[in-house]
N, C-alpha and C. Protein backbone atom coordinates (compact mmCIF):
# COMPACT_ATOMS: atom_id res chain seq x y z
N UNK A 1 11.61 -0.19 -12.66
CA UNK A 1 10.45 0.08 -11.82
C UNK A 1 9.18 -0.13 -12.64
N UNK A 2 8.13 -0.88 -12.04
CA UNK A 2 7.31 -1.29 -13.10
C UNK A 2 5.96 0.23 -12.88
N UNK A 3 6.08 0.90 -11.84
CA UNK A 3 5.38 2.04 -12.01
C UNK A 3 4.40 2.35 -11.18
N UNK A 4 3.90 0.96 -10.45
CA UNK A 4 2.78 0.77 -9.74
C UNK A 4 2.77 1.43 -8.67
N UNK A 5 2.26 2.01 -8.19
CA UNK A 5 2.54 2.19 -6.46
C UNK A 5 1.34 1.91 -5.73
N UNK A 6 1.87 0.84 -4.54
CA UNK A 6 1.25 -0.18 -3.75
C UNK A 6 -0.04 1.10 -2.93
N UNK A 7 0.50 2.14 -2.40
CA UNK A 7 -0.02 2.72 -1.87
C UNK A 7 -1.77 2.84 -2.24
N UNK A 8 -2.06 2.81 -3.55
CA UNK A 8 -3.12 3.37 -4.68
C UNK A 8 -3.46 1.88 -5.29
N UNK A 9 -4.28 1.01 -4.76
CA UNK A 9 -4.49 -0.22 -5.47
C UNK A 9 -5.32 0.67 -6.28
N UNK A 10 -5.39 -0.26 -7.57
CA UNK A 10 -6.39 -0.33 -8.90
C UNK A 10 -8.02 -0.78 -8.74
N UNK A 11 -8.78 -0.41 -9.26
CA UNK A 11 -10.14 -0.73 -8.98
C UNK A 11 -10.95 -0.95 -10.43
N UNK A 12 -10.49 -2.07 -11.00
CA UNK A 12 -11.22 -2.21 -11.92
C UNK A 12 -12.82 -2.39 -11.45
N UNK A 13 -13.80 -1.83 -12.62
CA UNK A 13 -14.93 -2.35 -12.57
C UNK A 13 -15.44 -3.38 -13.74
N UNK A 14 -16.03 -3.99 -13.14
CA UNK A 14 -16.82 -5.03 -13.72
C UNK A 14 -18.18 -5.31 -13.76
N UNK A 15 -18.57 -5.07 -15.03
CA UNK A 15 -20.08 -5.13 -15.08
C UNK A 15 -20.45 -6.82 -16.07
N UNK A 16 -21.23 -7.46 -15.76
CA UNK A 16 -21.41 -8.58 -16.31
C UNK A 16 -22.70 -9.18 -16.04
N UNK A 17 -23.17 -10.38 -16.32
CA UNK A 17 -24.84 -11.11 -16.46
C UNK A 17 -24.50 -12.13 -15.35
N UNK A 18 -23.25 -12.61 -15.28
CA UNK A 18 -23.43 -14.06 -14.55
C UNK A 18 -21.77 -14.39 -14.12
N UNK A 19 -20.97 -13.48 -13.27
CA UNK A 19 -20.20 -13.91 -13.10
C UNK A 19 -19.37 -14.98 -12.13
N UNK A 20 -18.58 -15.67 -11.78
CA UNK A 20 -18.58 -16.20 -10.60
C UNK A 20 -16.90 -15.42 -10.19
N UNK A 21 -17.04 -15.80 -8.85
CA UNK A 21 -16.01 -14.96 -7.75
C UNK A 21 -14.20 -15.18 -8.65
N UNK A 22 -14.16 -16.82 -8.61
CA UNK A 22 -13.12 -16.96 -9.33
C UNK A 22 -12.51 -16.61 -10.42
N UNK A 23 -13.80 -16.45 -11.44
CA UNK A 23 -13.66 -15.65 -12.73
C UNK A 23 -12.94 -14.48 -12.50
N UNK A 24 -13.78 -13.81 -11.84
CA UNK A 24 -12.95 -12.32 -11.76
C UNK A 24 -11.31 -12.01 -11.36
N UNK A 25 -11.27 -13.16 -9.87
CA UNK A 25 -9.99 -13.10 -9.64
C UNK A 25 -9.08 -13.48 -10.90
N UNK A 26 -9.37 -14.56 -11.32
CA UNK A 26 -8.45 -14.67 -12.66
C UNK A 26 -8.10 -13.95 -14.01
N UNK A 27 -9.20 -13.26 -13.83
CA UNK A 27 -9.66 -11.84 -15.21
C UNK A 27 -8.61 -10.91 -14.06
N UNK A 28 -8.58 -10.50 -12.98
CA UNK A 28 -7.84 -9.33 -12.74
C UNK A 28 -6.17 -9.81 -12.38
N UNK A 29 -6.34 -11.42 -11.90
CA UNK A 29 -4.24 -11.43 -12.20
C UNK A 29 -3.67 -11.26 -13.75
N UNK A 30 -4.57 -11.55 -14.75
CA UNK A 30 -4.12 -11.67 -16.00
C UNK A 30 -3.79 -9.89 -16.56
N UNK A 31 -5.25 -9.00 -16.12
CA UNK A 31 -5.11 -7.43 -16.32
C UNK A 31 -3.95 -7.17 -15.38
N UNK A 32 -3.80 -7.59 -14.28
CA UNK A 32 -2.33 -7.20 -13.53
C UNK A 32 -1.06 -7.40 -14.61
N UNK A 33 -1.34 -9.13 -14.68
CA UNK A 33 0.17 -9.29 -15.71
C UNK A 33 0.21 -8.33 -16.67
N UNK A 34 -0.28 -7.90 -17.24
CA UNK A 34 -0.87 -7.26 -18.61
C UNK A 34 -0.06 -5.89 -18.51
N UNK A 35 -0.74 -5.23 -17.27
CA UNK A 35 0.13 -4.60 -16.75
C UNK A 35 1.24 -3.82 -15.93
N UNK A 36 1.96 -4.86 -15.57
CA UNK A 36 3.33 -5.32 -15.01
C UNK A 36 4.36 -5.49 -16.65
N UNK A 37 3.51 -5.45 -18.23
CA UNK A 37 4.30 -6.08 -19.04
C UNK A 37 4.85 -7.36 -18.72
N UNK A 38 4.09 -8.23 -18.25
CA UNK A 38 4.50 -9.38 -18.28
C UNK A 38 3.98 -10.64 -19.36
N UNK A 39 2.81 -10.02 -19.90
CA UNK A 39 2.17 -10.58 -20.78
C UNK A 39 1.64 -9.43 -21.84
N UNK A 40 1.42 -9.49 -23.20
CA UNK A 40 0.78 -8.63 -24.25
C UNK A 40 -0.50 -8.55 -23.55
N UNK A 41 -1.35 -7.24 -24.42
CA UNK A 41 -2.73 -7.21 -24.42
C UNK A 41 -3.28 -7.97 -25.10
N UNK A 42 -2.38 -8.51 -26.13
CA UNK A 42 -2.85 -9.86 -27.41
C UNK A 42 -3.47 -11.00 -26.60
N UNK A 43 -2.91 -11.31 -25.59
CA UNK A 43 -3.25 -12.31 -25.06
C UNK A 43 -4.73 -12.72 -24.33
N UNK A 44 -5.59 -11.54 -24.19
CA UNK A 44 -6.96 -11.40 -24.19
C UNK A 44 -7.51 -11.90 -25.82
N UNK A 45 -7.26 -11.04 -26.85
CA UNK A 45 -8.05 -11.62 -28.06
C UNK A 45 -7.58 -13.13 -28.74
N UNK A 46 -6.67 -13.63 -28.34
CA UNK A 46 -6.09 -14.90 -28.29
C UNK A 46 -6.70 -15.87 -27.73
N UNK A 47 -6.87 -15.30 -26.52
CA UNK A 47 -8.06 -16.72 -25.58
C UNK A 47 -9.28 -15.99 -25.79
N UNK A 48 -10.06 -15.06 -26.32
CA UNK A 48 -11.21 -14.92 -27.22
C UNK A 48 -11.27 -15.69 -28.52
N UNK A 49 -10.65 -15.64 -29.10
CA UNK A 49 -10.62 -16.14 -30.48
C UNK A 49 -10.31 -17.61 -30.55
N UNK A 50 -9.74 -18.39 -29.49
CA UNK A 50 -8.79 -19.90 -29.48
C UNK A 50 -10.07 -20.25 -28.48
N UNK A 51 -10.77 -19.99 -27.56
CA UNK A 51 -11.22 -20.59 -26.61
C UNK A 51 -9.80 -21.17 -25.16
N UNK A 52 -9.04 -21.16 -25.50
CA UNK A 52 -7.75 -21.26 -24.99
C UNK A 52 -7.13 -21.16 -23.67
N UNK A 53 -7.60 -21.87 -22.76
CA UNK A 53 -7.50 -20.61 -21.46
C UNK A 53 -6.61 -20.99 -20.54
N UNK A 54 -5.37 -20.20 -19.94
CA UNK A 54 -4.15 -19.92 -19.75
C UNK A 54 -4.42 -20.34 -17.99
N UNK A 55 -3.50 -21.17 -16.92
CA UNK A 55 -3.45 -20.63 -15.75
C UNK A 55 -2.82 -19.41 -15.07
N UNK A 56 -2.83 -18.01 -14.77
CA UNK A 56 -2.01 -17.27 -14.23
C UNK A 56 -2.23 -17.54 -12.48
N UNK A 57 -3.07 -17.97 -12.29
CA UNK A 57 -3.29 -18.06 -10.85
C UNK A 57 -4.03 -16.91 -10.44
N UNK A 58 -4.65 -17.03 -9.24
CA UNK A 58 -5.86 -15.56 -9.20
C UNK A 58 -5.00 -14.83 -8.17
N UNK A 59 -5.99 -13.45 -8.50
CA UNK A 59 -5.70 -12.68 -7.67
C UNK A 59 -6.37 -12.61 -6.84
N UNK A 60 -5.65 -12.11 -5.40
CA UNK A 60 -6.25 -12.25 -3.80
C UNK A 60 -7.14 -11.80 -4.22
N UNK A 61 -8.32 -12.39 -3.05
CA UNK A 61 -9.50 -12.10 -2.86
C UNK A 61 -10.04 -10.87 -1.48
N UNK A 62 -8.48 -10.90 -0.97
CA UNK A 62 -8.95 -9.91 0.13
C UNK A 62 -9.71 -8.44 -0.27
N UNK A 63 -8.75 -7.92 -1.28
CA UNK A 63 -9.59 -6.68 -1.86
C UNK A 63 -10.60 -6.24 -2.98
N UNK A 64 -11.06 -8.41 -3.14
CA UNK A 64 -12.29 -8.11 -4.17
C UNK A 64 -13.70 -8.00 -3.45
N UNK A 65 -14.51 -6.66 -3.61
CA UNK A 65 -15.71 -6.79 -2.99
C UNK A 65 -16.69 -6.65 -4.34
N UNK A 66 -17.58 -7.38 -3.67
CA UNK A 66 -18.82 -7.53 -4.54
C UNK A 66 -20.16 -6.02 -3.80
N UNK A 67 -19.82 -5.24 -4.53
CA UNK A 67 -20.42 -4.03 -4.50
C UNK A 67 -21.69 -3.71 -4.70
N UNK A 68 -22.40 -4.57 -5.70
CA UNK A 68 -23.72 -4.23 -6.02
C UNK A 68 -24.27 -5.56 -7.16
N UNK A 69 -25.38 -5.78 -6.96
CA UNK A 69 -25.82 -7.12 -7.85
C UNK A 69 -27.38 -7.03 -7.92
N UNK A 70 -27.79 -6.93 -8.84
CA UNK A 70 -29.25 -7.24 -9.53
C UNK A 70 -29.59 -7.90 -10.29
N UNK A 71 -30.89 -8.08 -9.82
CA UNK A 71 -32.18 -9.19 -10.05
C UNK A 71 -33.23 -8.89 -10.59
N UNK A 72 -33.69 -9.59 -11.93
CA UNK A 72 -34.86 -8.87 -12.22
C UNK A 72 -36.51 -9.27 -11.16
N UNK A 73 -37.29 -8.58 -10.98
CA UNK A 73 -38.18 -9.19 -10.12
C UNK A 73 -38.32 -9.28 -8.51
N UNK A 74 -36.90 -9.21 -8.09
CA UNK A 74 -37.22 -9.14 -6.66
C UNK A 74 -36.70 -8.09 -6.03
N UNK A 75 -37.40 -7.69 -5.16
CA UNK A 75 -37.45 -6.67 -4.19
C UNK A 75 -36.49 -7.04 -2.51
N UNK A 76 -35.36 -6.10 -2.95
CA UNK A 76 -34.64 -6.54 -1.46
C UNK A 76 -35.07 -5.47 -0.48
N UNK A 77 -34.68 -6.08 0.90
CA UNK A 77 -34.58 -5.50 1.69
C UNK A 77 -33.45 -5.16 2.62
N UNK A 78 -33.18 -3.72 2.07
CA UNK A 78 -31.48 -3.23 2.41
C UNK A 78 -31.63 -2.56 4.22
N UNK A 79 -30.55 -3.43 4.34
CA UNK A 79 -30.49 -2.26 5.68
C UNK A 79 -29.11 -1.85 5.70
N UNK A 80 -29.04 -0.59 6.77
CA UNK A 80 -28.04 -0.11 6.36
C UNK A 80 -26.73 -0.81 7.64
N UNK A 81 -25.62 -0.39 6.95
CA UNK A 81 -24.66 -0.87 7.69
C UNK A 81 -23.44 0.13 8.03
N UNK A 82 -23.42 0.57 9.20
CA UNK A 82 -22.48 1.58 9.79
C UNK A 82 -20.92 1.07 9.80
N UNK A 83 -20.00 1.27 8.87
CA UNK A 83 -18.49 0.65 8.65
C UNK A 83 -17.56 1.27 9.27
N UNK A 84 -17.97 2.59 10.16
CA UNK A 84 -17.30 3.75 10.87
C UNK A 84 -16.42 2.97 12.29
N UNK A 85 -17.03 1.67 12.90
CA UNK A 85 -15.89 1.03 13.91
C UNK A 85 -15.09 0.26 13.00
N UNK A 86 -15.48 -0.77 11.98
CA UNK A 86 -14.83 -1.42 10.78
C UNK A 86 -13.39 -0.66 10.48
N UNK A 87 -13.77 1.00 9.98
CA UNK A 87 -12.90 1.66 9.37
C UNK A 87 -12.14 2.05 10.34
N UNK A 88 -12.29 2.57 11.41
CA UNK A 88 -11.46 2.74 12.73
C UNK A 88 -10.56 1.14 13.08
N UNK A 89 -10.75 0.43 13.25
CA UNK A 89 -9.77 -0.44 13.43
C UNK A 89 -8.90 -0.74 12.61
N UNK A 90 -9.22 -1.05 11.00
CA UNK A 90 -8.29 -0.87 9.66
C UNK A 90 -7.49 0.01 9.91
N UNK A 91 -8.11 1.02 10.06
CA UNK A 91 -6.39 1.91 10.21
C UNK A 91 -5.52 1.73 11.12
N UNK A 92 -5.96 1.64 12.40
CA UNK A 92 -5.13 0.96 13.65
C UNK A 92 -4.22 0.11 13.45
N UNK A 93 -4.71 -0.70 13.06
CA UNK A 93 -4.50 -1.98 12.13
C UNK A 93 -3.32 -1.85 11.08
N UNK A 94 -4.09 -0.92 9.96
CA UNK A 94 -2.85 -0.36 9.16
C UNK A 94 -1.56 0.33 9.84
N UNK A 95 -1.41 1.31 10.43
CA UNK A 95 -1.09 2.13 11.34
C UNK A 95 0.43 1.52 11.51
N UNK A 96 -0.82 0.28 12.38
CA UNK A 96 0.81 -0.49 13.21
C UNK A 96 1.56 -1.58 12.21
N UNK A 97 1.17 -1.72 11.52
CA UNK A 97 2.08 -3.00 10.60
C UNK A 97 2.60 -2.00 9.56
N UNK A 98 2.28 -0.52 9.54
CA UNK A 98 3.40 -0.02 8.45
C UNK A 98 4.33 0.38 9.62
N UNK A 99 4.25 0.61 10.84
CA UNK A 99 5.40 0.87 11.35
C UNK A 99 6.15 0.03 11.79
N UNK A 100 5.74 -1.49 12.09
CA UNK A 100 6.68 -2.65 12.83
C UNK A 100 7.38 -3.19 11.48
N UNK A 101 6.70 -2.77 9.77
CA UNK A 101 7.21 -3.28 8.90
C UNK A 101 8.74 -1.83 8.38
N UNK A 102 8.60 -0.48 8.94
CA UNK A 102 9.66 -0.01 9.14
C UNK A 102 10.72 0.19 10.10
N UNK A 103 10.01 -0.79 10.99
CA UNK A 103 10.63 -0.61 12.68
C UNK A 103 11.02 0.47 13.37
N UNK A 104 9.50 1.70 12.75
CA UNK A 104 9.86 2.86 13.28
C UNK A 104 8.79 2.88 14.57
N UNK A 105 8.88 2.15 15.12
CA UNK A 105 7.68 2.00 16.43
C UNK A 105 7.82 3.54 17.28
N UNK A 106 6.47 3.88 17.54
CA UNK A 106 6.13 4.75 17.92
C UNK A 106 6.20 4.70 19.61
N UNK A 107 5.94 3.56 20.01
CA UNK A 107 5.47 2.84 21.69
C UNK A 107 6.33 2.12 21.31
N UNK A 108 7.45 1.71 23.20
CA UNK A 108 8.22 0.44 23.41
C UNK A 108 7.38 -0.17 24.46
């Protein structure tokens, strides 16, 4: 058992100057392999030190959000955004595909 439980995804943070979307996905399948033990932690100061850089393939993008980003100099204008119908359907959503994926259906 590698230990993980699906239930509790991981939330790395990432703070950086200039990143792009893909970067990250590929920085977080490699911290996955890393730990799954599928790869050493060596293997970060390796492609630091070699310039060296490995394909693992990225990780989905469904649960990468871009949370917060600054600029020096400009002034945004935030409005706010109500996620309360968003979050109501996700679960619905969730709801029913954990039960058709145990085929413990609730409704015939």
């Amino acid at each position: 058992s590698s230990g993980i439980n699906a239930e509790w995804p991981l939330r790395p943070g990432i703070l950086g100057h200039a990143f792009l979307w893909h970067q990250i996905r590929n920085m977080v399948s490699l911290l996955f392999r890393i730990g799954l033990q599928l790869e050493s932690p060596k293997v970060i100061s390796s492609m630091l030190e070699t310039g060296v850089k490995y394909n693992y393939g990225m990780a989905s993008q469904i649960p990468l959000v871009l949370f917060d980003c600054e600029f020096e100099n400009i002034d945004w204008n935030e409005g706010k955004i109500d996620l309360s119908q968003t979050w109501f359907e996700s679960v619905v959503k969730t709801t029913l595909i954990k039960q058709l994926m145990s085929r413990e259906l609730l409704f015939v």
